[in-house]
Protein backbone atom coordinates (compact mmCIF):
# COMPACT_ATOMS: atom_id res chain seq x y z
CA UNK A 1 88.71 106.53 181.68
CA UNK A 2 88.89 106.02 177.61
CA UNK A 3 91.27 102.53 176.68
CA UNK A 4 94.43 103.34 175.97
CA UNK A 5 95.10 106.39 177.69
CA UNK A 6 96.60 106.35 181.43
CA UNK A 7 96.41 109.25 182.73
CA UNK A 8 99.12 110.71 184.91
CA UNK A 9 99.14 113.77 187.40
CA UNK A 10 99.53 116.35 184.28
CA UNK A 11 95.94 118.00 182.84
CA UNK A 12 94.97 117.15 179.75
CA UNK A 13 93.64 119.33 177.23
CA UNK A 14 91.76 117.85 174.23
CA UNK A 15 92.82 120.91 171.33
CA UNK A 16 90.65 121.41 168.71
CA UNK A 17 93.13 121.56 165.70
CA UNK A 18 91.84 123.36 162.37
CA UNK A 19 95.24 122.49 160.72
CA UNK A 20 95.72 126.51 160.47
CA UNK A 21 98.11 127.95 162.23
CA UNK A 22 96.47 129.27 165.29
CA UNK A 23 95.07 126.29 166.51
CA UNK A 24 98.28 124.29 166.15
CA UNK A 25 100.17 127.35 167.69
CA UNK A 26 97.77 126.71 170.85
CA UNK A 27 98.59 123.00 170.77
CA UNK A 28 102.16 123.89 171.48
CA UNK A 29 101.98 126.53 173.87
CA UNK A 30 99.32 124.13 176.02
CA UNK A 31 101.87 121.40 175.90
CA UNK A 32 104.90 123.72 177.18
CA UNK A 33 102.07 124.77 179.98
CA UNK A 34 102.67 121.07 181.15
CA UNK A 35 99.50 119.70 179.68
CA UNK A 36 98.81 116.40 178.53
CA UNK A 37 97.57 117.11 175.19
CA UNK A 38 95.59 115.34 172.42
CA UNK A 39 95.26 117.06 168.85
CA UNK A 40 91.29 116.63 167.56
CA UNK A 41 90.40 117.83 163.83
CA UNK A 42 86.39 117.89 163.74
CA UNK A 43 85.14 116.25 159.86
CA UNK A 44 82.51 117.97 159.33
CA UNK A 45 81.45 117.53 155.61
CA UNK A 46 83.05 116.32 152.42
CA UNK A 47 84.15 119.24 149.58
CA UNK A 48 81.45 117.55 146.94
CA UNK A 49 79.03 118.49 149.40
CA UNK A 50 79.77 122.22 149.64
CA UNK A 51 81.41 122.99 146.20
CA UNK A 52 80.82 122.74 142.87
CA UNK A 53 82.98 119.29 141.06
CA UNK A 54 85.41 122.23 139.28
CA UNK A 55 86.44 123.87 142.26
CA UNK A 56 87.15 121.05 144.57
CA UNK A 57 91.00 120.56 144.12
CA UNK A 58 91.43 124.29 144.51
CA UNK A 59 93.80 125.16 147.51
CA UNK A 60 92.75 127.46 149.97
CA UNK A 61 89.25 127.58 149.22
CA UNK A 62 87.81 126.17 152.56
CA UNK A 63 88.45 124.80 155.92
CA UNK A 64 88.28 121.15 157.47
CA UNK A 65 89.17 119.09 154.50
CA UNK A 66 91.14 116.07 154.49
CA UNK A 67 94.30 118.69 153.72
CA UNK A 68 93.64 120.51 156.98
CA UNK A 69 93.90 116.85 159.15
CA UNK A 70 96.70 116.27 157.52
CA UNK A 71 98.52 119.36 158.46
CA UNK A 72 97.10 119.52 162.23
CA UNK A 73 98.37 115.41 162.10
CA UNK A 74 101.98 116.92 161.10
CA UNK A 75 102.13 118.70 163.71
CA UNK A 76 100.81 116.94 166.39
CA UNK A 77 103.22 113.98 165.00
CA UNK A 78 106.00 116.95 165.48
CA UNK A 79 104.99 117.98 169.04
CA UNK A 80 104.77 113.85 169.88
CA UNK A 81 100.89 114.39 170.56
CA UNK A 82 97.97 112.18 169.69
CA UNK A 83 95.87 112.87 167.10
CA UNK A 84 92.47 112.25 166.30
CA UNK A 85 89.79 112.90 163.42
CA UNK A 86 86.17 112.82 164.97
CA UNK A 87 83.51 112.70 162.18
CA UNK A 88 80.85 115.29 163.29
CA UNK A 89 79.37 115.98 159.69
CA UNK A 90 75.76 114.66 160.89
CA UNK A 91 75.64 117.29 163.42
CA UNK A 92 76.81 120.34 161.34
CA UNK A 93 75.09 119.20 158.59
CA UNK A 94 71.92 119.23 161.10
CA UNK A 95 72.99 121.83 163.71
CA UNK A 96 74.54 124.32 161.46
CA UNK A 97 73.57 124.00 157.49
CA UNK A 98 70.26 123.32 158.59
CA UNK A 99 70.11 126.32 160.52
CA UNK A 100 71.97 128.56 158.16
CA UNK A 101 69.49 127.28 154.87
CA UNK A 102 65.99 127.89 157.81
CA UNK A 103 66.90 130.82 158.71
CA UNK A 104 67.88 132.38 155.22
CA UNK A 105 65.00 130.91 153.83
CA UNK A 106 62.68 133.00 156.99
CA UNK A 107 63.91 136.29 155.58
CA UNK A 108 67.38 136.62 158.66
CA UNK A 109 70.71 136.53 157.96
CA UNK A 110 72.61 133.93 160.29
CA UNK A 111 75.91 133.83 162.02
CA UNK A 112 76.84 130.11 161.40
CA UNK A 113 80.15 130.07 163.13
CA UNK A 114 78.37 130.99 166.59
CA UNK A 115 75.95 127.76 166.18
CA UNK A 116 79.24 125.67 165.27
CA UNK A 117 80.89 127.06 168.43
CA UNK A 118 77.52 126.84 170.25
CA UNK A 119 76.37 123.14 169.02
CA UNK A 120 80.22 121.69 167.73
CA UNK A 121 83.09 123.22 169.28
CA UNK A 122 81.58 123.63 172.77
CA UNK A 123 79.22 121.59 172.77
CA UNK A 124 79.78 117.83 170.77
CA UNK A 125 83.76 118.45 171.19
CA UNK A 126 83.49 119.08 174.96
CA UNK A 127 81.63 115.70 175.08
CA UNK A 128 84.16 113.78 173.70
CA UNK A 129 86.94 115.85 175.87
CA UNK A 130 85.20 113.85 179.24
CA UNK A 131 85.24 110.58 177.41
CA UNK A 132 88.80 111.09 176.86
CA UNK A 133 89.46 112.41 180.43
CA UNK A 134 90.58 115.95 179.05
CA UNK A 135 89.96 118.58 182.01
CA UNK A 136 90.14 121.24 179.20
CA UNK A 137 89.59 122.27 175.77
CA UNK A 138 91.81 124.74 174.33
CA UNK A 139 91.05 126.52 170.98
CA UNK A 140 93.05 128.87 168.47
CA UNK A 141 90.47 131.70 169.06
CA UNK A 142 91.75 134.76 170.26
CA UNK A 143 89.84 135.30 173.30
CA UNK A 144 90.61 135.45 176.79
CA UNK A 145 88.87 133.61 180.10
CA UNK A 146 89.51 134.07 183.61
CA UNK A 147 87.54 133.67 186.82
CA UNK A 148 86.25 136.24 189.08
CA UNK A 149 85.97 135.37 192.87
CA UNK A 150 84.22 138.40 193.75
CA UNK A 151 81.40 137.57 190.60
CA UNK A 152 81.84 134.14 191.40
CA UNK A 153 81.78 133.87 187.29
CA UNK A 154 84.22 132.89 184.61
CA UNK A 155 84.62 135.71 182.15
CA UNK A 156 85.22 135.98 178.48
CA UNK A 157 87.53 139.13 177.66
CA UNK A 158 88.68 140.49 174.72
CA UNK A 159 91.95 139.62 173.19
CA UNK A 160 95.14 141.43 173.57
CA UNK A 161 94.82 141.52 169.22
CA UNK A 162 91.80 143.96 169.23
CA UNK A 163 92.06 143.17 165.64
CA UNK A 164 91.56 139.68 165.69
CA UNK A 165 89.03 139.74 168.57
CA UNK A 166 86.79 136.88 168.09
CA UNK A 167 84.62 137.23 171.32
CA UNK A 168 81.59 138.56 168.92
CA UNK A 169 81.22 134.34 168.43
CA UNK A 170 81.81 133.26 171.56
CA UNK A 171 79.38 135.72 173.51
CA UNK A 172 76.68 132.12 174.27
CA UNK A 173 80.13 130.08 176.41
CA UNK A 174 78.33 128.80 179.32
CA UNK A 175 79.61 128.98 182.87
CA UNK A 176 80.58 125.40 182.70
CA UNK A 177 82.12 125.49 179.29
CA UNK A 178 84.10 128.80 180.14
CA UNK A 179 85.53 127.03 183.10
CA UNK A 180 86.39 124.21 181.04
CA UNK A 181 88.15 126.49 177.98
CA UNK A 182 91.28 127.82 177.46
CA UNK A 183 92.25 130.28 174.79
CA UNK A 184 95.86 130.03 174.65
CA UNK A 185 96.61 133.18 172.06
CA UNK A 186 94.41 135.45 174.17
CA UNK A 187 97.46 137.51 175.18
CA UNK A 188 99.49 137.61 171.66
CA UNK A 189 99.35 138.86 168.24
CA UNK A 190 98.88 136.92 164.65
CA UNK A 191 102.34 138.21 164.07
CA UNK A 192 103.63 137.05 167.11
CA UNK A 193 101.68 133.70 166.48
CA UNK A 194 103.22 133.20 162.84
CA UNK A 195 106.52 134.32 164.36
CA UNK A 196 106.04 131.17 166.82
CA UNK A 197 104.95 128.65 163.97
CA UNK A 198 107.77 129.53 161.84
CA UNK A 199 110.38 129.13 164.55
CA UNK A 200 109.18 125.78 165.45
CA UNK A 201 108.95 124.50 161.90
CA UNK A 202 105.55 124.39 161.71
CA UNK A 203 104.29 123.56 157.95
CA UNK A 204 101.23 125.77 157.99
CA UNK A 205 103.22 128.88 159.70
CA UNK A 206 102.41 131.24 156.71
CA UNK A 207 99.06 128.98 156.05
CA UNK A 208 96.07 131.67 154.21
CA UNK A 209 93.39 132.19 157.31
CA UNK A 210 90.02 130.28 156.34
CA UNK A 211 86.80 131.57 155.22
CA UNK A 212 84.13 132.98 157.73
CA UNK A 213 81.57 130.84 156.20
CA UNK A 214 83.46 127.77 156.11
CA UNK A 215 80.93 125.58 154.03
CA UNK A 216 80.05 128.82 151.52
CA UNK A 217 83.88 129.15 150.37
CA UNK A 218 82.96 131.38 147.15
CA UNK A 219 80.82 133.51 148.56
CA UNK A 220 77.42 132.22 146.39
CA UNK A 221 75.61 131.45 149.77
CA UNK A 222 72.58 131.22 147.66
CA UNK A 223 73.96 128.60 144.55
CA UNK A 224 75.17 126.67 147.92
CA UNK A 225 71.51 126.25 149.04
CA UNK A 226 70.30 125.44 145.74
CA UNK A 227 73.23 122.85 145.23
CA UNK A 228 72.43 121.46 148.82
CA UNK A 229 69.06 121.43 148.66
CA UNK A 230 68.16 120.78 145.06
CA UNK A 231 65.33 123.69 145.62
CA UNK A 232 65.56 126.59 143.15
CA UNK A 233 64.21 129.86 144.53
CA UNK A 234 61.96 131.84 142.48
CA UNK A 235 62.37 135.42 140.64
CA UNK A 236 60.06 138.11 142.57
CA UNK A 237 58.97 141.38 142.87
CA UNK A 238 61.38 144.56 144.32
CA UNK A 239 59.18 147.21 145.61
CA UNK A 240 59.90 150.61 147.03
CA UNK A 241 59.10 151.55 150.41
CA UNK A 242 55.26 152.56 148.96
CA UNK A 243 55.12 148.82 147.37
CA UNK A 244 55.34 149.93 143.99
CA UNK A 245 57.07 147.41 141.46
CA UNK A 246 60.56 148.89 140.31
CA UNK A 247 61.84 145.44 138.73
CA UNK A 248 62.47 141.48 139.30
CA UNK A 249 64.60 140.29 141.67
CA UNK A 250 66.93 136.36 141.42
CA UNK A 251 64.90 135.50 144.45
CA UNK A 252 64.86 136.94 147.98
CA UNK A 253 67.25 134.55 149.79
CA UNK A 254 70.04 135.98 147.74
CA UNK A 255 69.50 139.31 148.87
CA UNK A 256 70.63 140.66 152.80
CA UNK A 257 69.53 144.28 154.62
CA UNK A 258 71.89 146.85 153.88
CA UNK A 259 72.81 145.59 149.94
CA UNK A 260 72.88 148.37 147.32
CA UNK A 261 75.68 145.87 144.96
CA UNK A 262 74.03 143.36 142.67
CA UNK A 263 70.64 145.08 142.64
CA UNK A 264 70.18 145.49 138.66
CA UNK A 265 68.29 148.25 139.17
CA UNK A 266 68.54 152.15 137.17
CA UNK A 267 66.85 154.22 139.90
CA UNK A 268 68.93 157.33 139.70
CA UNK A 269 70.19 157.25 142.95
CA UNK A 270 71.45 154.89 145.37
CA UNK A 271 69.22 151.74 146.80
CA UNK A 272 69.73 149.69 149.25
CA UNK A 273 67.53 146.76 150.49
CA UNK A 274 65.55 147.98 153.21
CA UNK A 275 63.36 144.48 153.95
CA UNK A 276 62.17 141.25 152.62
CA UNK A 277 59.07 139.59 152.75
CA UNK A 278 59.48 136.02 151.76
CA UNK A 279 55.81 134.77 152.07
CA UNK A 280 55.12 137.35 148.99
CA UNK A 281 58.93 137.05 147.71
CA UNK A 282 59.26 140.61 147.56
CA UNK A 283 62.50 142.78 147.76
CA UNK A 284 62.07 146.31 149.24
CA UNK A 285 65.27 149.19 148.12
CA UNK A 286 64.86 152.30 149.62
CA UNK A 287 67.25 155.32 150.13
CA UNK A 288 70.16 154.49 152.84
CA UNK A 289 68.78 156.66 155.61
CA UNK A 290 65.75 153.99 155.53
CA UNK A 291 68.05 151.46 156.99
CA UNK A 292 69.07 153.25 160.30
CA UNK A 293 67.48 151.82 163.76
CA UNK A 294 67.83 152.58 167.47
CA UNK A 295 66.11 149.61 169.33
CA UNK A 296 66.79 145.99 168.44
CA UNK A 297 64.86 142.69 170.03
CA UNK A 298 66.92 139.77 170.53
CA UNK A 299 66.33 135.91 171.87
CA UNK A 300 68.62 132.96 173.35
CA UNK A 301 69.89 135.54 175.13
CA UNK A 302 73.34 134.36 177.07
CA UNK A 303 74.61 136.22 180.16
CA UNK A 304 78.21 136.09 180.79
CA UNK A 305 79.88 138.82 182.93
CA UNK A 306 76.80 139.09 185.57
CA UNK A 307 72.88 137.55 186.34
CA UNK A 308 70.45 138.48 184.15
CA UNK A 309 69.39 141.87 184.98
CA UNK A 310 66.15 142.33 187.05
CA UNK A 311 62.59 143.33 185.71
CA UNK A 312 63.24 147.43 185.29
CA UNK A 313 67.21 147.45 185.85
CA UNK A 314 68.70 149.00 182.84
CA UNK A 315 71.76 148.42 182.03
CA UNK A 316 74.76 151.23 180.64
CA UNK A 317 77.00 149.49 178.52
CA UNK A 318 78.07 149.09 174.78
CA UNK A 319 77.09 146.78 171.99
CA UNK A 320 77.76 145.77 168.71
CA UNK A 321 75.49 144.26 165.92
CA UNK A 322 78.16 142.13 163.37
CA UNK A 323 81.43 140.67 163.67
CA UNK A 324 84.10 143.07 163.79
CA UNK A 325 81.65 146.05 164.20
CA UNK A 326 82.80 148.68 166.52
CA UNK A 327 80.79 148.67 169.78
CA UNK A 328 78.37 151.48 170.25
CA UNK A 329 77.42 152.81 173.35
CA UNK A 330 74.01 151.55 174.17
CA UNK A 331 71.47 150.49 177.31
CA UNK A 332 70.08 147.12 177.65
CA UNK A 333 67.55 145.70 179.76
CA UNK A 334 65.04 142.44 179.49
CA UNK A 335 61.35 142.62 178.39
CA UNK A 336 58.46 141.09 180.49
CA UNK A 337 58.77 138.35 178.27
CA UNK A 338 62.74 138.02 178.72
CA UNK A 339 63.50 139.71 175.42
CA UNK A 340 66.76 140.90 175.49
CA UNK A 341 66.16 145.16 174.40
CA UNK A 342 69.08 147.11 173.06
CA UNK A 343 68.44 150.84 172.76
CA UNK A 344 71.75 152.53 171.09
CA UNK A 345 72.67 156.15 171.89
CA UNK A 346 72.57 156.98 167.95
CA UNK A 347 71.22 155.08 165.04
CA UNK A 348 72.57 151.52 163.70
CA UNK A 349 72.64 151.10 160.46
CA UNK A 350 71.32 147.67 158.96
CA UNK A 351 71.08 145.41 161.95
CA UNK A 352 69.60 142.27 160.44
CA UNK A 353 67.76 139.73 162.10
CA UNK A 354 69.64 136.39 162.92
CA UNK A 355 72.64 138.03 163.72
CA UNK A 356 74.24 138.43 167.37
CA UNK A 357 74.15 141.50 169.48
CA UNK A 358 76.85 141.14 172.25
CA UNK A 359 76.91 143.43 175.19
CA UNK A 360 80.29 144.43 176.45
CA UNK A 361 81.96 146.53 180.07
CA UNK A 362 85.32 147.89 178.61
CA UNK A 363 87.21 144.46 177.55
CA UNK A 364 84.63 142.44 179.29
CA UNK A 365 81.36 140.70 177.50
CA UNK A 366 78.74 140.61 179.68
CA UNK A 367 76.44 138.78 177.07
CA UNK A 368 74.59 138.97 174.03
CA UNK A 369 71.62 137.08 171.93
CA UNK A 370 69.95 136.35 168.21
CA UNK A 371 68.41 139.60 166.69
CA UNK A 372 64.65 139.39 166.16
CA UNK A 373 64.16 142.24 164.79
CA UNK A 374 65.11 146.16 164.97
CA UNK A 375 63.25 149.11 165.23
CA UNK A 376 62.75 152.73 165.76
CA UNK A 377 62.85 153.62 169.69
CA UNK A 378 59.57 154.87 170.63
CA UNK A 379 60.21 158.49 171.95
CA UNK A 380 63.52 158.88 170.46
């Protein structure tokens, strides 16, 4: 047992706090469950790292800043918790800006808030929770876990907020993180939750909700990577789908599959970027319908609600491709080489490598993995 803490017979729950108001929300409701709890606010880089020097004393343009401890430390002084500040910039600055700036810079398009739930929030965080003697973790993300006897599985089900379902990142919990979690605004709604905040005189009750891409606050993923990495990336070629030259592109990074805004080009009708080849730094626009798939590939595949299936079982179920995408009914099954293989009932449109594909029973997710790459069914 950690110095300083003496446990009694109550749980404790280590709570990740944000300093938004669903994560201190979840701090309260785990302490009126009886748990012992202790507030934790994850540093994970400083603004002058991730902004430009003009736009670092704006409010409200990004997450985890010194702001954000302060208001999770308000409220944890409020609720009579302990709170801590754990500086984890090395890993996200390895585990997550590393991997967002590889895999933009091999052509995919990454999700970096699964790798900081994968790497950070379930992974460093839930180290520190058994140092500390915590039993749990408990998060603001609305998401719900229970355990199945009959499976002999914990489960990760979809919020009673469909709107704010946030499973889509959560899809690669393991079993002994998901018994180990608890999502504490998996039955409620963001109205319900700001209701609670403001009735308990919480100071970030009507707090803005953060940025996906926490470390990318304006948007300019690209100026990021250049700022970050002191790299410029070089004008190229676009080419239509016959690799003829239709114009210069601000370099291929900057561009993602699907785009028709911020193309510069005058082709008469609409383009969209249909591929990217970043050995030869070319762009490829093509008409809309180019962009439509039936059969994706995808690795680190995670299985949740069952076992892997076995060599030949197909699996009935539905799917989605992005965050906040409606699911799509699809089959699934795993290659000879344990390839996840998603075949969708009807054409996707723009399903980009590096982002998830997560599998899902009704409210259940029964897994999901990284897209490799998508393609045209053979036989469809």
């Amino acid at each position: 047992m950690t110095a300083g803490y003496e446990k009694d017979n109550k749980k404790r729950a280590l709570v990740a706090m944000s300093g938004g108001v669903d994560s201190s929300v979840s701090a309260a409701l785990m302490q009126a469950a009886g748990y012992d709890c202790i507030g934790v606010t994850m540093k994970l880089y400083a603004n002058e790292q991730i902004l430009p020097e003009q736009a670092w004393s704006e409010p409200g343009k990004t997450c985890c800043t010194a702001d954000d401890a302060l208001d999770a430390r308000s409220v944890c002084l409020k609720m009579g918790m302990q709170h801590y500040t754990f500086d984890l910039s090395e890993d996200f600055a390895r585990d997550v800006i590393g991997d967002f700036i590889d895999n933009y810079e091999r052509g995919r398009t990454p999700n970096p808030c699964i790798e900081c739930n994968r790497c950070l929030k379930f992974g460093k965080l839930w180290e520190r929770a058994k140092e500390l003697d915590a039993d749990v973790i408990a998060t603001g993300h609305y998401a719900r876990t229970e355990y199945d006897p009959e499976r002999g599985r914990w489960l990760l089900k979809r919020p009673a907020d469909l709107a704010k379902d946030q499973t889509y990142v959560l899809y690669m919990l393991t079993q002994e993180q998901l018994a180990h979690t608890v999502f504490p605004l998996g039955g409620m709604t963001k109205e319900e939750v700001r209701a609670f905040a403001a009735e308990h005189g919480f100071v970030n009750s009507e707090k803005r909700e953060s940025q996906d891409i926490c470390f990318v606050p304006d948007g300019d993923y690209a100026a990021f990577m250049e700022r970050y990495t002191g790299k410029e990336y070089p004008p190229g070629d676009f080419i239509d789908t016959d690799g003829r030259v239709l114009g210069r592109h601000r370099g291929a990074v900057r561009y993602t599959l699907g785009q028709r805004k911020g193309l510069g080009l005058a082709m008469g009708e609409p383009a969209y970027v249909c591929a990217k080849d970043m050995a030869a730094n070319t762009v490829t626009v093509g008409p809309e319908e180019r962009l439509f798939e039936r059969e994706l590939l995808a690795d680190r595949v995670n299985w949740i609600g069952r076992e892997a299936p076995a060599p030949g079982e197909t699996l009935r179920l539905e799917a989605c491709t992005r965050y906040h995408q409606k699911v799509r009914p699809a089959e699934a099954s795993l290659t000879e080489d344990g390839l996840l293989k998603v075949v969708f009932d009807e054409p996707q449109r723009a399903v980009t490598p590096g982002q998830a594909v997560v599998l899902y029973d009704g409210d259940l997710v029964i897994g999901g993995g990284t897209i490799l790459q998508a393609r045209e069914a053979p036989g469809k």
